[in-house]
N, C-alpha and C. Protein backbone atom coordinates (compact mmCIF):
# COMPACT_ATOMS: atom_id res chain seq x y z
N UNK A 1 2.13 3.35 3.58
CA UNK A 1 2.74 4.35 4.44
C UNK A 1 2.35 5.74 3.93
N UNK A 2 1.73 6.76 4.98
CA UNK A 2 1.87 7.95 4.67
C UNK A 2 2.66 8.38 4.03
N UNK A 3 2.56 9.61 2.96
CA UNK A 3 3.86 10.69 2.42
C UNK A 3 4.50 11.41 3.89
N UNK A 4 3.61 11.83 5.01
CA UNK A 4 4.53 12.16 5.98
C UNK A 4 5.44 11.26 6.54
N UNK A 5 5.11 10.33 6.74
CA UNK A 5 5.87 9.11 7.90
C UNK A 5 7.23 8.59 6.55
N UNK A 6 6.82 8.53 5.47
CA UNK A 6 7.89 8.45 4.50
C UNK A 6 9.61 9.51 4.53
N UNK A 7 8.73 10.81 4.45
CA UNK A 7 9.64 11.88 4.20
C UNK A 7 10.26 11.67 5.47
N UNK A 8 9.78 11.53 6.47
CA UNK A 8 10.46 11.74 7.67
C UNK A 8 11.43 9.94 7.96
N UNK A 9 10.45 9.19 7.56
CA UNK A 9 12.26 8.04 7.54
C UNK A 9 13.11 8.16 7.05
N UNK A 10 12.98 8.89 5.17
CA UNK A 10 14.13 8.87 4.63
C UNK A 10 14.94 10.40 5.43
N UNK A 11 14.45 11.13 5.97
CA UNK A 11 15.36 12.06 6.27
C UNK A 11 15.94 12.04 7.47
N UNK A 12 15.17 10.94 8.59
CA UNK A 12 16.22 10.61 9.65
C UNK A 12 17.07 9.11 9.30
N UNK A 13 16.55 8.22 8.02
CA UNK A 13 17.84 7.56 7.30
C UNK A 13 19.43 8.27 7.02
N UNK A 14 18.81 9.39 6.48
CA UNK A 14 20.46 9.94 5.69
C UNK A 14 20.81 10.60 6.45
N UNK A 15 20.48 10.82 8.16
CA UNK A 15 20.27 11.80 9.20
C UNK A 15 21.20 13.19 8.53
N UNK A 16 19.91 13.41 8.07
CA UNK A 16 19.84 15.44 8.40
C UNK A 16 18.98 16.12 8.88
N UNK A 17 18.94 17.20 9.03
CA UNK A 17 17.68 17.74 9.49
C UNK A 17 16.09 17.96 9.27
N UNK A 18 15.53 18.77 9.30
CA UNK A 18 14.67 19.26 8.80
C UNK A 18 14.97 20.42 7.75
N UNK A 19 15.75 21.06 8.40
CA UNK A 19 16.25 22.37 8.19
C UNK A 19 17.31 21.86 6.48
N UNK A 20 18.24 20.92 6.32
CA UNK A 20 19.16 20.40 5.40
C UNK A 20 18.49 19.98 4.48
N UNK A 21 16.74 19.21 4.99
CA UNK A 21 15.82 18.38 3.69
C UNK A 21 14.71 20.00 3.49
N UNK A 22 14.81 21.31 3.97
CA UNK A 22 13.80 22.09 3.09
C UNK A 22 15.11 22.63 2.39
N UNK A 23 16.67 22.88 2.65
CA UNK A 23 17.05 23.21 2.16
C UNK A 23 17.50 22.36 0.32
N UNK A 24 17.55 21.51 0.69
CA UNK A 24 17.42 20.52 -0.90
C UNK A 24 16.05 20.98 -1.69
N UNK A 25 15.14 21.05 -1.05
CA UNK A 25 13.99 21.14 -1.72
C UNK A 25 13.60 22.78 -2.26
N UNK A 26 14.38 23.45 -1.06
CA UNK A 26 14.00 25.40 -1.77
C UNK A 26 12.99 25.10 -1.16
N UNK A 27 12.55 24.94 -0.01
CA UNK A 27 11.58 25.96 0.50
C UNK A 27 12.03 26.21 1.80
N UNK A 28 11.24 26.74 2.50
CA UNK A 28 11.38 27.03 4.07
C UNK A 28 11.18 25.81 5.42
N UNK A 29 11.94 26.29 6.16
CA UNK A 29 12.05 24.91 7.48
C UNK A 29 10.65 24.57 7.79
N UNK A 30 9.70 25.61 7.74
CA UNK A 30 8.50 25.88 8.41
C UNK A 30 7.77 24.71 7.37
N UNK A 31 7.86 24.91 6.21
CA UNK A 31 7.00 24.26 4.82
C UNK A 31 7.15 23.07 5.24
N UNK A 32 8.60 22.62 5.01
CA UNK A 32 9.40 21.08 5.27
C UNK A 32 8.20 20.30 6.72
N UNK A 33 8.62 21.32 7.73
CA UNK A 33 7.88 20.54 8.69
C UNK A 33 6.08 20.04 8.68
N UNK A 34 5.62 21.47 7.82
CA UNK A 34 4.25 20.97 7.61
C UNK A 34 4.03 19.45 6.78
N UNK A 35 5.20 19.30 5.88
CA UNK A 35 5.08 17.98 5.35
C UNK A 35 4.94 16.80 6.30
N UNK A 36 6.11 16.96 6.99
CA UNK A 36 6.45 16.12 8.03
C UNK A 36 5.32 15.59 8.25
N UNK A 37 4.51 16.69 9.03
CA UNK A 37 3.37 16.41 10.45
C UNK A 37 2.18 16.41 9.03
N UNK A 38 2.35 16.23 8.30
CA UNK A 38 0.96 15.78 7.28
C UNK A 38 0.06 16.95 6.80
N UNK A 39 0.12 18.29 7.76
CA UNK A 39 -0.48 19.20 7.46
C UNK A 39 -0.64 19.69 6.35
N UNK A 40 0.37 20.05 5.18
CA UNK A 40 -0.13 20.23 3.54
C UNK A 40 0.94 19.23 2.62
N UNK A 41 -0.10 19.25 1.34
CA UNK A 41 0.78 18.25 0.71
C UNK A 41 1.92 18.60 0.09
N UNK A 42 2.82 18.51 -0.68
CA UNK A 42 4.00 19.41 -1.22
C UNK A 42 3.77 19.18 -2.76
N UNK A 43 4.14 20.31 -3.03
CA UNK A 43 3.94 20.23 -4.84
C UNK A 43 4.06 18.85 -5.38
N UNK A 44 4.35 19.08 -6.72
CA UNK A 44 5.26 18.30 -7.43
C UNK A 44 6.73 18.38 -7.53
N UNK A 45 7.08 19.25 -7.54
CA UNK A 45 8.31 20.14 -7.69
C UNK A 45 8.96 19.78 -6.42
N UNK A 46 8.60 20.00 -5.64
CA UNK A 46 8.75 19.48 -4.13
C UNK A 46 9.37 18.14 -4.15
N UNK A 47 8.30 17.44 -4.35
CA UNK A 47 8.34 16.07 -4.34
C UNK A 47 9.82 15.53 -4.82
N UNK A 48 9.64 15.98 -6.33
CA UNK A 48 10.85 15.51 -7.34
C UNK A 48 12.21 16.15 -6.29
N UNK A 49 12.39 17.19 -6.38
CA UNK A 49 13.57 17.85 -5.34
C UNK A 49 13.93 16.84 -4.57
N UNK A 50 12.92 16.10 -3.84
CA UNK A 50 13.20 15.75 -2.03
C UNK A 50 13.40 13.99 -2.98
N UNK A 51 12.95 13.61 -4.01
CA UNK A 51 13.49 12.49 -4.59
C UNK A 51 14.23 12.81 -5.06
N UNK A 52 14.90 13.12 -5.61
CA UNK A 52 16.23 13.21 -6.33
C UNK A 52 17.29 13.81 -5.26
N UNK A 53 16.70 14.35 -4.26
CA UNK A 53 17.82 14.77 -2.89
C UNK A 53 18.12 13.58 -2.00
N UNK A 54 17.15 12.28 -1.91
CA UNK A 54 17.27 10.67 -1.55
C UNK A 54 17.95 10.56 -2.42
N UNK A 55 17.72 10.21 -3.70
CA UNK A 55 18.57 9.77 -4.58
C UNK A 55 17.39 8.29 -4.83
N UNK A 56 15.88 8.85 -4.49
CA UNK A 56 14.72 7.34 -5.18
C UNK A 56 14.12 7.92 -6.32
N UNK A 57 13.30 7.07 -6.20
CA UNK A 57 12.41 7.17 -7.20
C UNK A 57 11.48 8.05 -6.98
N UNK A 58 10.59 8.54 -7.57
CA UNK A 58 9.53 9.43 -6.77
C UNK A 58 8.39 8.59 -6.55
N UNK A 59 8.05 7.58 -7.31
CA UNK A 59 7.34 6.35 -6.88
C UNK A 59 7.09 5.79 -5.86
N UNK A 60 8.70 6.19 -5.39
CA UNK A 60 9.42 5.33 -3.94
C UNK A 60 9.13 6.31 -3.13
N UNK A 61 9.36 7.52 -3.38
CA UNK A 61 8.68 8.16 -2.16
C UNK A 61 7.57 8.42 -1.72
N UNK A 62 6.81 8.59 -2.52
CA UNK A 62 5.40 8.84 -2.32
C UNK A 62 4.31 7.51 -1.91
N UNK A 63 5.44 6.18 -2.28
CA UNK A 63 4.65 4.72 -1.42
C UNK A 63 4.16 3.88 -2.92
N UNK A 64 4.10 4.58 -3.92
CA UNK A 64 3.97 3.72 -5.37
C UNK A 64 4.15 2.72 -5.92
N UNK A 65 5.74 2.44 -5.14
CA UNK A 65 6.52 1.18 -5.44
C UNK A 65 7.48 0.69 -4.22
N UNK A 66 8.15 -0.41 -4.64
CA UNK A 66 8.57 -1.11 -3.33
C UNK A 66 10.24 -0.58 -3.93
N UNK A 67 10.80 -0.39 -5.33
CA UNK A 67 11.64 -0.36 -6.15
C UNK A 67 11.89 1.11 -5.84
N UNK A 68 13.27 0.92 -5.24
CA UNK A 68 13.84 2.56 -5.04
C UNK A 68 14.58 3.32 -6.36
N UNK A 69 15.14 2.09 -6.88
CA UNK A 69 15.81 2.43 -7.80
C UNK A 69 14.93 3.94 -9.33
N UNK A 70 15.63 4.94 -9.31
CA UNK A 70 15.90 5.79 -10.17
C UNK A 70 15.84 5.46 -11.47
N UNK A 71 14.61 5.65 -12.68
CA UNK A 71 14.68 4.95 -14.40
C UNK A 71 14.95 6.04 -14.87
């Protein structure tokens, strides 16, 4: 699975917005959505934020592992 098609299940999973998942992460709605639609990749920093704002792994988000669970 894409990192876009990812970010965007877990954030209509925990249904919030777009706007609620750039706000976890510190950046802007505009940024968030470029993730979404695949257009740029997001840091690291990013990444970790928007995993630890799921509450996975970052493994798990990025498609690494099947194991959501947090070590």
């Amino acid at each position: 699975m894409k990192l876009s098609d990812a970010l965007k299940r877990f954030r209509k999973y925990a249904k919030i917005t777009q706007k609620q998942a750039a706000l976890a992460a510190n950046i802007s709605e505009r940024n968030y959505q470029d993730y979404e639609y695949g257009k740029v990749v997001p840091s690291a920093a990013v990444l970790i934020a928007l995993a630890d704002y799921f509450d996975v792994s970052l493994d798990y988000l990025v498609g690494r592992s099947d194991d959501p669970t947090r070590h």
